[in-house]
N, C-alpha and C. Protein backbone atom coordinates (compact mmCIF):
# COMPACT_ATOMS: atom_id res chain seq x y z
N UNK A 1 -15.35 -7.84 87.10
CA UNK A 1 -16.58 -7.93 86.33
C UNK A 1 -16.52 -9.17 85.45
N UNK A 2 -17.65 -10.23 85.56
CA UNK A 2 -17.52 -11.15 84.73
C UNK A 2 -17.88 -11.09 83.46
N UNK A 3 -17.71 -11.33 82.32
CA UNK A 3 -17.67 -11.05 81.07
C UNK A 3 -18.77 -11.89 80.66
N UNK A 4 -19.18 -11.23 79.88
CA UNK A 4 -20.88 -11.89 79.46
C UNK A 4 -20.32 -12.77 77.85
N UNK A 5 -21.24 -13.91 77.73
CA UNK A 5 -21.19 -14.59 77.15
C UNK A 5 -22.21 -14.37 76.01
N UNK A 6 -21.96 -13.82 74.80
CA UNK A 6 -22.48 -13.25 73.75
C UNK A 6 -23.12 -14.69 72.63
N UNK A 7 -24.59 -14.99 72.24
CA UNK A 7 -24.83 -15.67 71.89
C UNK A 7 -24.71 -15.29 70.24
N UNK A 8 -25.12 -16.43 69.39
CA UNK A 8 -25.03 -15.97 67.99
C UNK A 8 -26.63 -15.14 67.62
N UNK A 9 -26.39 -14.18 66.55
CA UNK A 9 -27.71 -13.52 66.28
C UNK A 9 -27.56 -14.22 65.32
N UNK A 10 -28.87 -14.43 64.49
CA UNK A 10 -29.16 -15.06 62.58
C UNK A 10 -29.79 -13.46 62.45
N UNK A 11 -29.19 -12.66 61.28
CA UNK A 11 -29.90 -11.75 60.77
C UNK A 11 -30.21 -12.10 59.24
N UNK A 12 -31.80 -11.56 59.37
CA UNK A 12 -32.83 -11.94 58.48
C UNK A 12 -33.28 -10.75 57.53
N UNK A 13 -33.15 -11.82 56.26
CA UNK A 13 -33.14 -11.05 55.17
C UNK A 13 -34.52 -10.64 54.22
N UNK A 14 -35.51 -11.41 54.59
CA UNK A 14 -36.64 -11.76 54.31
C UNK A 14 -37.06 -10.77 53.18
N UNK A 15 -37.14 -9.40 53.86
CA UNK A 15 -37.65 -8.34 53.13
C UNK A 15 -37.15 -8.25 51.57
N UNK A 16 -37.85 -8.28 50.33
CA UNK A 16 -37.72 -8.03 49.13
C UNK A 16 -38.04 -6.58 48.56
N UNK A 17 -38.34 -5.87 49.68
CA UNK A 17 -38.90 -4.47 49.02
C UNK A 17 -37.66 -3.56 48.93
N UNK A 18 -37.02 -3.57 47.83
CA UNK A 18 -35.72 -2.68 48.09
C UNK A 18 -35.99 -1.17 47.94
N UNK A 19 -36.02 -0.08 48.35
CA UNK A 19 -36.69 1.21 48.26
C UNK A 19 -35.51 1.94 47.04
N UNK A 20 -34.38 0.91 46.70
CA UNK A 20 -33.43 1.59 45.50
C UNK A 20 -33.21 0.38 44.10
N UNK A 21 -33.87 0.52 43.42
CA UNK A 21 -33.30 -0.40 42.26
C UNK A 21 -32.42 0.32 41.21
N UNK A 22 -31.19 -0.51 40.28
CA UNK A 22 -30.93 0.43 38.92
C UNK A 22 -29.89 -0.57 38.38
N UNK A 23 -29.91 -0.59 37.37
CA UNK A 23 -29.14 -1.32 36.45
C UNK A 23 -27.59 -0.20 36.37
N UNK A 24 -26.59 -1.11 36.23
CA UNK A 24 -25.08 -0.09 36.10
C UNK A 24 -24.17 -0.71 35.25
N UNK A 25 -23.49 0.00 34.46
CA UNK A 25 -22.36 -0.25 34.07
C UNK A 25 -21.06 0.15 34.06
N UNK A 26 -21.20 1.08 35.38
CA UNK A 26 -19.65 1.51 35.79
C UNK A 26 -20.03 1.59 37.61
N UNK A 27 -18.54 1.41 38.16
CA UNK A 27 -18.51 1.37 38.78
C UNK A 27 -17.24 2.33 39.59
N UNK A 28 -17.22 3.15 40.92
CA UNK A 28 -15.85 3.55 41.77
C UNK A 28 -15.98 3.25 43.11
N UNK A 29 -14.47 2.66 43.44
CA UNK A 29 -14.95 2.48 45.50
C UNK A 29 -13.85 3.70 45.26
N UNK A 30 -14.02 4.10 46.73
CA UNK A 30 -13.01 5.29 47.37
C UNK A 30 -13.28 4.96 49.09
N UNK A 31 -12.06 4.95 49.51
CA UNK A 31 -11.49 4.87 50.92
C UNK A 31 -11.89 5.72 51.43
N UNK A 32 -12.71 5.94 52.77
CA UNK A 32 -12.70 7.05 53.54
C UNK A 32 -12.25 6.41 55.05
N UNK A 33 -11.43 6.35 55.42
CA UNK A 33 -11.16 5.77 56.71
C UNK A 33 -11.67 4.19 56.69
N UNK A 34 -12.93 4.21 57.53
CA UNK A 34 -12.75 2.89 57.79
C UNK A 34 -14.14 2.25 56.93
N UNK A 35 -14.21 2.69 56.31
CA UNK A 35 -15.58 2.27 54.95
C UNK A 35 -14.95 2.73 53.67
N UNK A 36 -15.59 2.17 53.09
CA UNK A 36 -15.70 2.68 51.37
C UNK A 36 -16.61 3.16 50.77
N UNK A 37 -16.49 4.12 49.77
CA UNK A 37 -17.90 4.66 49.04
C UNK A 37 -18.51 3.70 47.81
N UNK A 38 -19.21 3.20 47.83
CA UNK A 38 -19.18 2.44 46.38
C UNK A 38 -19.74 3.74 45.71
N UNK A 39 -19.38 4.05 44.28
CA UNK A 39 -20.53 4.47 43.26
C UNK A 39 -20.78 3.56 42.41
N UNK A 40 -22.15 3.53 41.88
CA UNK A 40 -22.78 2.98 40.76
C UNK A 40 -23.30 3.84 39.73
N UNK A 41 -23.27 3.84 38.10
CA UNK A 41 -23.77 4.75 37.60
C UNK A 41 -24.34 3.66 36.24
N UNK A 42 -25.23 4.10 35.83
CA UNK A 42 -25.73 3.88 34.55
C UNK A 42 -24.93 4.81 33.26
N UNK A 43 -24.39 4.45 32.86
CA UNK A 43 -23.82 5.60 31.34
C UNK A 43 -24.37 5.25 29.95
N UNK A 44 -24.61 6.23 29.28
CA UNK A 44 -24.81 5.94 27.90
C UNK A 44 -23.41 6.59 27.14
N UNK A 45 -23.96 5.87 25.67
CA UNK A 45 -22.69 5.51 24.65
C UNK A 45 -22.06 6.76 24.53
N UNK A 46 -22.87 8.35 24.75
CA UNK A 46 -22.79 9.76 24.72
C UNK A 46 -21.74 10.29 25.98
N UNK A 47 -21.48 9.49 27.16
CA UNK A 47 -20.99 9.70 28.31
C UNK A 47 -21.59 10.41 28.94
N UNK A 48 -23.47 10.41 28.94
CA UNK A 48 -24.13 10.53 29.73
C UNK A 48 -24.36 10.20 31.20
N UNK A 49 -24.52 10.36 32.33
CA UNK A 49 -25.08 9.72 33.26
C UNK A 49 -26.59 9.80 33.56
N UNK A 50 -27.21 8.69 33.43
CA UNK A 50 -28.68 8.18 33.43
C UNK A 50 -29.15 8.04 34.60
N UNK A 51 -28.57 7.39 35.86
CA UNK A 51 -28.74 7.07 36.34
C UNK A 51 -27.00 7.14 37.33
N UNK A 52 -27.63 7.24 38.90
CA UNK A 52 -26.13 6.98 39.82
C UNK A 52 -26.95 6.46 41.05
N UNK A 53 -26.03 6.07 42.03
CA UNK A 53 -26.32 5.71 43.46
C UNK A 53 -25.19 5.36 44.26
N UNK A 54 -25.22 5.53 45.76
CA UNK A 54 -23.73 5.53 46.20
C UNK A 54 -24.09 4.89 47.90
N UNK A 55 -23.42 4.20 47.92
CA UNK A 55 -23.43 3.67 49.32
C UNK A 55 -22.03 3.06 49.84
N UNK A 56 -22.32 3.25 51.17
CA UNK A 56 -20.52 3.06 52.21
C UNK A 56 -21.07 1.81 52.87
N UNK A 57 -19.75 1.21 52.47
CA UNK A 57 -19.69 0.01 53.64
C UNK A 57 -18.55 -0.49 54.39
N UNK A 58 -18.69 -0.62 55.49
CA UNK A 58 -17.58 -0.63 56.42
C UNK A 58 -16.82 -1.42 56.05
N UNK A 59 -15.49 -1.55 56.34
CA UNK A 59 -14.68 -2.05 55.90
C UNK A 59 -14.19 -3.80 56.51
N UNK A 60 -15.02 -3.67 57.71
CA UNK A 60 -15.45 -5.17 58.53
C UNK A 60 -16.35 -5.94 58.11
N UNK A 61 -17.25 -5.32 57.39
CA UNK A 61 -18.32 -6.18 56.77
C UNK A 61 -17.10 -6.70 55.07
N UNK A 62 -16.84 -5.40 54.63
CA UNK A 62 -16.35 -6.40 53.46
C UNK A 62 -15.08 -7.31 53.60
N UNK A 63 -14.65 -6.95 54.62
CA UNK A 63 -13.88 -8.63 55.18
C UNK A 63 -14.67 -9.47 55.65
N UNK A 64 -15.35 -9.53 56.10
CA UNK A 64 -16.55 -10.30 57.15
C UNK A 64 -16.77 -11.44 55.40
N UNK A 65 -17.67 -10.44 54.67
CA UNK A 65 -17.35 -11.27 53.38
C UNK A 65 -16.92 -11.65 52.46
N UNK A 66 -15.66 -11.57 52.96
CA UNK A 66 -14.55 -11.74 51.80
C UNK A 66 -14.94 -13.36 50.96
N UNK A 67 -14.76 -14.69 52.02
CA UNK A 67 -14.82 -15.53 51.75
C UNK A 67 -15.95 -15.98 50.71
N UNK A 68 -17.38 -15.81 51.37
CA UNK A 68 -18.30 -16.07 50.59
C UNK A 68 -18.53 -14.98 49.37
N UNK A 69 -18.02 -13.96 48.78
CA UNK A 69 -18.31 -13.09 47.45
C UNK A 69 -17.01 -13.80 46.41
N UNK A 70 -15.71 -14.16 47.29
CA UNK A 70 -14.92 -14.91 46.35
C UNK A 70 -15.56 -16.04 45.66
N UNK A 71 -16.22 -17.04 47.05
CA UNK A 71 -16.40 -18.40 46.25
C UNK A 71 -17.75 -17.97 45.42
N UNK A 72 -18.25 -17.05 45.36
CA UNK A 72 -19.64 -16.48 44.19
C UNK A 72 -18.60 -16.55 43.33
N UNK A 73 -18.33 -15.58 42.86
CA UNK A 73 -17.11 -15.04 41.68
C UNK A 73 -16.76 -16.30 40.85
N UNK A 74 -16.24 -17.36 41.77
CA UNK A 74 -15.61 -18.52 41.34
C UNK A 74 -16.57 -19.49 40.69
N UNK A 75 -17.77 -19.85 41.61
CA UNK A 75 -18.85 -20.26 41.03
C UNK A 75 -19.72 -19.50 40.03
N UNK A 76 -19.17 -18.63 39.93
CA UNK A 76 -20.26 -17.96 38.91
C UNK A 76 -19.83 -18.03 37.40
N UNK A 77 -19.17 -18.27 36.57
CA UNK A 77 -19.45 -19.10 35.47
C UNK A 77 -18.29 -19.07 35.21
N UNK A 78 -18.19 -18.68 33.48
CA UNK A 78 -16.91 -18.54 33.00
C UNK A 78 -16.86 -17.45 32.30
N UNK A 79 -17.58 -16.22 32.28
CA UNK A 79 -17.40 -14.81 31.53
C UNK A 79 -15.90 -14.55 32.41
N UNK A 80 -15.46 -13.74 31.83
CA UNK A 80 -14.16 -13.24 32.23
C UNK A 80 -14.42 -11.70 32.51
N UNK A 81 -13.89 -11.48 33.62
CA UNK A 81 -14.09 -9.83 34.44
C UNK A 81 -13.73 -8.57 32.83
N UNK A 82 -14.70 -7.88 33.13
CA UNK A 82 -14.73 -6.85 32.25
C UNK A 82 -13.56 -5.69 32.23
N UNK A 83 -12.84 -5.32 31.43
CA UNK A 83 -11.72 -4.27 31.40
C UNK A 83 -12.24 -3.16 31.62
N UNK A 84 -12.44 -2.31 32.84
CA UNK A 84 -12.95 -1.40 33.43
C UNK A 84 -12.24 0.22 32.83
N UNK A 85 -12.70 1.16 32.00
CA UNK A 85 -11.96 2.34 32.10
C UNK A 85 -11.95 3.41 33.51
N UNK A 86 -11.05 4.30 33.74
CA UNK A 86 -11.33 4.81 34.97
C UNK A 86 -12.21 5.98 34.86
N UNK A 87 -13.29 6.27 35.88
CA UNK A 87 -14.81 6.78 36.04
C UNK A 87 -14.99 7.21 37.53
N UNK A 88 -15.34 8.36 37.36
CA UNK A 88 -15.45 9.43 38.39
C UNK A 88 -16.84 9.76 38.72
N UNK A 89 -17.15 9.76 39.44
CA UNK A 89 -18.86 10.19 39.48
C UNK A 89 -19.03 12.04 39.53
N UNK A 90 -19.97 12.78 39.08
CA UNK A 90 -20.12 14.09 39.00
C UNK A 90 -20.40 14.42 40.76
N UNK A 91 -20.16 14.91 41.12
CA UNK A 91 -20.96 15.26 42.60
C UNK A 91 -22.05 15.60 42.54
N UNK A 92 -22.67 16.24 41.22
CA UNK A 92 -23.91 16.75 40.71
C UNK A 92 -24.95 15.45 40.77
N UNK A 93 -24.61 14.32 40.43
CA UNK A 93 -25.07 12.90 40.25
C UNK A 93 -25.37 12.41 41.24
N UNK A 94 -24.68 12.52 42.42
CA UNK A 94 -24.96 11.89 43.49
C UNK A 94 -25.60 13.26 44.90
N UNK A 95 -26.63 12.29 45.23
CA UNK A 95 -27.43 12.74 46.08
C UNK A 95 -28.08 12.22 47.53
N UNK A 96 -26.92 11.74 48.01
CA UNK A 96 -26.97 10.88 49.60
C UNK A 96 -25.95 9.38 49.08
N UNK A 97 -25.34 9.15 50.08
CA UNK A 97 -24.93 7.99 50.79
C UNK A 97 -25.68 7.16 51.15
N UNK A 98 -26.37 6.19 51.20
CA UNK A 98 -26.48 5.01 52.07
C UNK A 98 -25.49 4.48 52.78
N UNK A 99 -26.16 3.58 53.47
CA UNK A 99 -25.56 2.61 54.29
C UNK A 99 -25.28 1.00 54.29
N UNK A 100 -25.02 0.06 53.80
CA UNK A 100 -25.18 -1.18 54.25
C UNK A 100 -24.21 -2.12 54.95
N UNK A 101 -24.15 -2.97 55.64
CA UNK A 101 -23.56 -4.02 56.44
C UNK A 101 -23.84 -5.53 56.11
N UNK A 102 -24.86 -6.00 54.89
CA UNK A 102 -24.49 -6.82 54.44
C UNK A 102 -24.67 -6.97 52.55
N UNK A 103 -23.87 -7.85 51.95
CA UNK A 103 -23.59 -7.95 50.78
C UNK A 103 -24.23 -9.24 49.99
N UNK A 104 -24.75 -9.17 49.07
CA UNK A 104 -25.42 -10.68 48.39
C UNK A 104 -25.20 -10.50 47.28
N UNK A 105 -25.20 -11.90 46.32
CA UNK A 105 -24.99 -11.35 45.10
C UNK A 105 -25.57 -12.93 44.51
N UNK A 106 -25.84 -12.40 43.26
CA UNK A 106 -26.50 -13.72 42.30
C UNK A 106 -26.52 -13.20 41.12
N UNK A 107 -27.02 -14.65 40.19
CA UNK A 107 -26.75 -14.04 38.84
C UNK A 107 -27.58 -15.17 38.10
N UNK A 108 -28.09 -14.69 37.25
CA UNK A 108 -28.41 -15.76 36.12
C UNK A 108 -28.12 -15.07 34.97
N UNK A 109 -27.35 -16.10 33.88
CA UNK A 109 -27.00 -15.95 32.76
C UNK A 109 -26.37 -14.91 32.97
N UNK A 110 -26.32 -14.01 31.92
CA UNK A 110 -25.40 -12.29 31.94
C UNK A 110 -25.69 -11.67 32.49
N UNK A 111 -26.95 -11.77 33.50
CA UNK A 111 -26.73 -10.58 34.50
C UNK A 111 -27.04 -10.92 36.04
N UNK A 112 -26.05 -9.81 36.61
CA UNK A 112 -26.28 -9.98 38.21
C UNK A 112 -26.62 -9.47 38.61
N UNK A 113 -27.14 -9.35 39.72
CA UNK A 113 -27.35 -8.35 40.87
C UNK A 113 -26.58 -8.30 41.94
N UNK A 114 -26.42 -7.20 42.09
CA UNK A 114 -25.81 -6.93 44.15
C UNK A 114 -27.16 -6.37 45.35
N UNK A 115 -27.33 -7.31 45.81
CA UNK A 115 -28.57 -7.01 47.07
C UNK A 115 -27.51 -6.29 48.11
N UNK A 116 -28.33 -5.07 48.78
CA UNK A 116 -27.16 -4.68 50.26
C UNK A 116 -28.62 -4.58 51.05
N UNK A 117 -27.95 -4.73 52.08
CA UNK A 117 -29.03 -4.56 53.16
C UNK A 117 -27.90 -4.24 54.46
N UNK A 118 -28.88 -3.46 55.40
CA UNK A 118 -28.41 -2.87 56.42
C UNK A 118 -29.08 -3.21 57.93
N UNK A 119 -28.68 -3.78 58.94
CA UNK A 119 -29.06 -4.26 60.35
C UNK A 119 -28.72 -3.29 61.47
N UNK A 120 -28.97 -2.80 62.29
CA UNK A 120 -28.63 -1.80 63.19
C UNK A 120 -27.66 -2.77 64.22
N UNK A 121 -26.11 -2.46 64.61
CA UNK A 121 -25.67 -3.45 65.43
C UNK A 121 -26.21 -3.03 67.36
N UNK A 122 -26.59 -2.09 67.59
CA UNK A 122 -27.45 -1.84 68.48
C UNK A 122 -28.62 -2.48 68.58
N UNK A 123 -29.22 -2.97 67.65
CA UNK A 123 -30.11 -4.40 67.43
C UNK A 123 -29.80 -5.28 68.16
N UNK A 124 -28.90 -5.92 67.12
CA UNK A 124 -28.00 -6.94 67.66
C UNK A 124 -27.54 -7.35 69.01
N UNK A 125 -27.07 -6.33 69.59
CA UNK A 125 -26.44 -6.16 71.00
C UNK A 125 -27.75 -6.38 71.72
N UNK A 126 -28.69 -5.42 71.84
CA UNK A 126 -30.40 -5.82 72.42
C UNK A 126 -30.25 -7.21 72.84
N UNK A 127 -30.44 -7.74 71.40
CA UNK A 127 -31.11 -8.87 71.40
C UNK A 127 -30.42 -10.00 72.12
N UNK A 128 -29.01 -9.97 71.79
CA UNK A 128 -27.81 -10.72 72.70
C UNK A 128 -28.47 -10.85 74.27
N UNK A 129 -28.84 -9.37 74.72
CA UNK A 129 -28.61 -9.06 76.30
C UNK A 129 -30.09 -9.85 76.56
N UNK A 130 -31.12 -9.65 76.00
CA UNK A 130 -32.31 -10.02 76.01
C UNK A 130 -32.71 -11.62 75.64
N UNK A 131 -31.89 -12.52 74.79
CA UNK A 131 -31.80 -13.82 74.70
C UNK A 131 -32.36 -14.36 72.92
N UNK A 132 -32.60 -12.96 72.45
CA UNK A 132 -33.56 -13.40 71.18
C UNK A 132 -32.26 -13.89 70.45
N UNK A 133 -32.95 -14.38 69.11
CA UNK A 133 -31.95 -14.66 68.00
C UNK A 133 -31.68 -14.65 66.90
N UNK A 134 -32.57 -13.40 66.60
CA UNK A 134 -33.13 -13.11 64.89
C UNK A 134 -33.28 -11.58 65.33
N UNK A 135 -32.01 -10.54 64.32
CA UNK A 135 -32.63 -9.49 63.58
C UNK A 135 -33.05 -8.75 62.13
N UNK A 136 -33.13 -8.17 62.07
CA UNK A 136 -34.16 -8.56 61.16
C UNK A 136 -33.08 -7.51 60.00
N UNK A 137 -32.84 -7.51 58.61
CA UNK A 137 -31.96 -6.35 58.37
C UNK A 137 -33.10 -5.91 56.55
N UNK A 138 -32.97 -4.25 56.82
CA UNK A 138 -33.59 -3.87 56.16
C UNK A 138 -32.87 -3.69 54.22
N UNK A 139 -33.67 -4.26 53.63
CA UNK A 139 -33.35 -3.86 52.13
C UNK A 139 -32.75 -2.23 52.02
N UNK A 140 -31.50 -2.03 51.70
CA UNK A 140 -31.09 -0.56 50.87
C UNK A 140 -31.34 -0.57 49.32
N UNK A 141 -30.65 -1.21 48.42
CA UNK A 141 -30.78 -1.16 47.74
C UNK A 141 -30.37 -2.65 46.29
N UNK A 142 -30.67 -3.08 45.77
CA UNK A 142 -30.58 -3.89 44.25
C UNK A 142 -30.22 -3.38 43.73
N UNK A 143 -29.04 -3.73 43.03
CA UNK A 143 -28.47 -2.82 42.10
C UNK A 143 -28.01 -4.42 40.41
N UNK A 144 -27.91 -3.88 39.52
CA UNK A 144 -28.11 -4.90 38.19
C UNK A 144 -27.07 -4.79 37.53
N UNK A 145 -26.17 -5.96 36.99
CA UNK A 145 -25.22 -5.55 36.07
C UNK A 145 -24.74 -6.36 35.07
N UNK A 146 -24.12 -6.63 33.89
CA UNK A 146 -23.37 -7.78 33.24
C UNK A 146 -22.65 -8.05 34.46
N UNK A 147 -22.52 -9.67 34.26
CA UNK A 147 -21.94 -10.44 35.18
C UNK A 147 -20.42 -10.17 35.18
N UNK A 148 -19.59 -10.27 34.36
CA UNK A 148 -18.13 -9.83 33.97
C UNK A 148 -18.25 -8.71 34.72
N UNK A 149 -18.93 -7.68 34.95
CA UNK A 149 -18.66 -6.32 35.81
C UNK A 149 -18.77 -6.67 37.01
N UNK A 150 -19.83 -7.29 37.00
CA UNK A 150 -19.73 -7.89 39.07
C UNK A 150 -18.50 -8.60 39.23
N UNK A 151 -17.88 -8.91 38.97
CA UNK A 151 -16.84 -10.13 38.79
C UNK A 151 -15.41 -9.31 39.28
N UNK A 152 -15.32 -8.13 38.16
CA UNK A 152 -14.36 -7.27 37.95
C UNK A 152 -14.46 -6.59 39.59
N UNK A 153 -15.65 -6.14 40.08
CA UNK A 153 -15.70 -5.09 41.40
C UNK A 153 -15.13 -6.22 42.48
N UNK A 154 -16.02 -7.59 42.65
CA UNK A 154 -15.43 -8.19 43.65
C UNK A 154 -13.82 -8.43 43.54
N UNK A 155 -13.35 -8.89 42.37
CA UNK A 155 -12.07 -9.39 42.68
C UNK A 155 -11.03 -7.93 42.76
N UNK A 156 -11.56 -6.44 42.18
CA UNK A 156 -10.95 -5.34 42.44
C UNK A 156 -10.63 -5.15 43.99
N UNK A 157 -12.18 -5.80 44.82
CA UNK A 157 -12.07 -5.34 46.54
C UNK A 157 -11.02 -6.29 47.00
N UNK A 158 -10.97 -7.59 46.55
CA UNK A 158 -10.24 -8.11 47.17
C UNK A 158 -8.80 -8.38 46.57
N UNK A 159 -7.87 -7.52 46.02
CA UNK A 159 -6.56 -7.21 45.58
C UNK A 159 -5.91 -7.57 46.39
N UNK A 160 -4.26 -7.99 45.89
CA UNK A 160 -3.57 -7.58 46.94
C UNK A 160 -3.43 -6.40 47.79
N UNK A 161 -3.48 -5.02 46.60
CA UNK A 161 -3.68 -3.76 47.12
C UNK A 161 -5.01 -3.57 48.56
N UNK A 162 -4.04 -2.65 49.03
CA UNK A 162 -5.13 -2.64 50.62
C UNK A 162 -6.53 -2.03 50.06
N UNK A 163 -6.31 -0.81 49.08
CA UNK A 163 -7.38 -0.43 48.38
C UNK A 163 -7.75 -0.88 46.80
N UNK A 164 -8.67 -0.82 46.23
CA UNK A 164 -9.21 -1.30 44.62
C UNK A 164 -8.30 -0.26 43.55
N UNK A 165 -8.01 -0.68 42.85
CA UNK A 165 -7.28 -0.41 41.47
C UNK A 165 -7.84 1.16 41.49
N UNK A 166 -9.03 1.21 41.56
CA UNK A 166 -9.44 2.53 40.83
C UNK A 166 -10.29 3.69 41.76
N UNK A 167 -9.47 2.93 43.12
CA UNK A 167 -9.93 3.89 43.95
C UNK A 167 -8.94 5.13 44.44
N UNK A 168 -9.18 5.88 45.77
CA UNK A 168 -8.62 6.96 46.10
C UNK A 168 -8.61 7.42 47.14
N UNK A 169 -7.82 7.23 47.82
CA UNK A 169 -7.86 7.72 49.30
C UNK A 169 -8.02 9.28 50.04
N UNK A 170 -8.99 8.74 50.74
CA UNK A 170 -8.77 10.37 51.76
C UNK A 170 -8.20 10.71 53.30
């Protein structure tokens, strides 16, 4: 069988309608095999939770972007990563998983955002067999933070440790 020659896809980000927005100031990944859970939570000074949201991402995509979230980090100013206490999410708080497969991030002044968005790789494959070269990947969710906290999560994923400081394996 001769082996097919797989062209490049460009997946497109276009869409701005994120169906999840929320500002956070804590953060947990946790290992589940071959993804991670992110949580996000909003807390108040009371140790309230205001706000949560939780999404998995494979563990190929966050190598896939290892390179480009470092050189963000690096380019992104000179705040210094925030001293994180350790934070558990309630199970009560969280109410579905998402999904995403790709990662963005930006920032002006003190605050950032993390864009995720998600592409079906059955898409992808289609479109390979079929000749196109654009799929298209849908907004999950925007999520908002002091920049020092974005800073702290990326350089946590990429540790020496195989997993983040303040995660937990299953």
């Amino acid at each position: 069988m001769a082996s097919e020659k797989l062209k490049e896809i460009h997946i497109s980000m276009d869409s701005q309608a994120f169906p999840r927005t929320m500002l956070y100031n804590r953060f947990m990944v946790e290992q589940f095999g071959p993804v991670r859970i992110f949580y996000f939570a909003l807390v108040d000074e009371e140790d309230y939770v205001r706000d949560s949201y939780a999404c998995a991402i494979d563990e190929e995509t966050i190598q896939r972007q290892k390179d480009d979230l470092l050189n963000y980090v690096a380019r992104a100013g000179s705040s210094t990563p925030i001293e994180t206490s350790p934070w558990r999410p309630k199970l009560s708080t969280i109410h579905g998983i998402d999904v995403a497969n790709v990662i963005r991030a930006a920032r002006v002044g003190r605050l950032s955002e993390l864009r995720l968005f998600n592409y079906s790789i059955g898409d992808v494959l289609d479109r390979q067999r079929e000749g196109g070269k654009t799929v298209q990947a849908i907004p999950v969710a925007l999520l908002c933070c002091e920049e020092g906290l974005q800073r702290t999560m990326f350089l946590s994923l990429y540790s020496e440790e195989k997993a983040p400081k303040n995660a937990k394996k299953r």
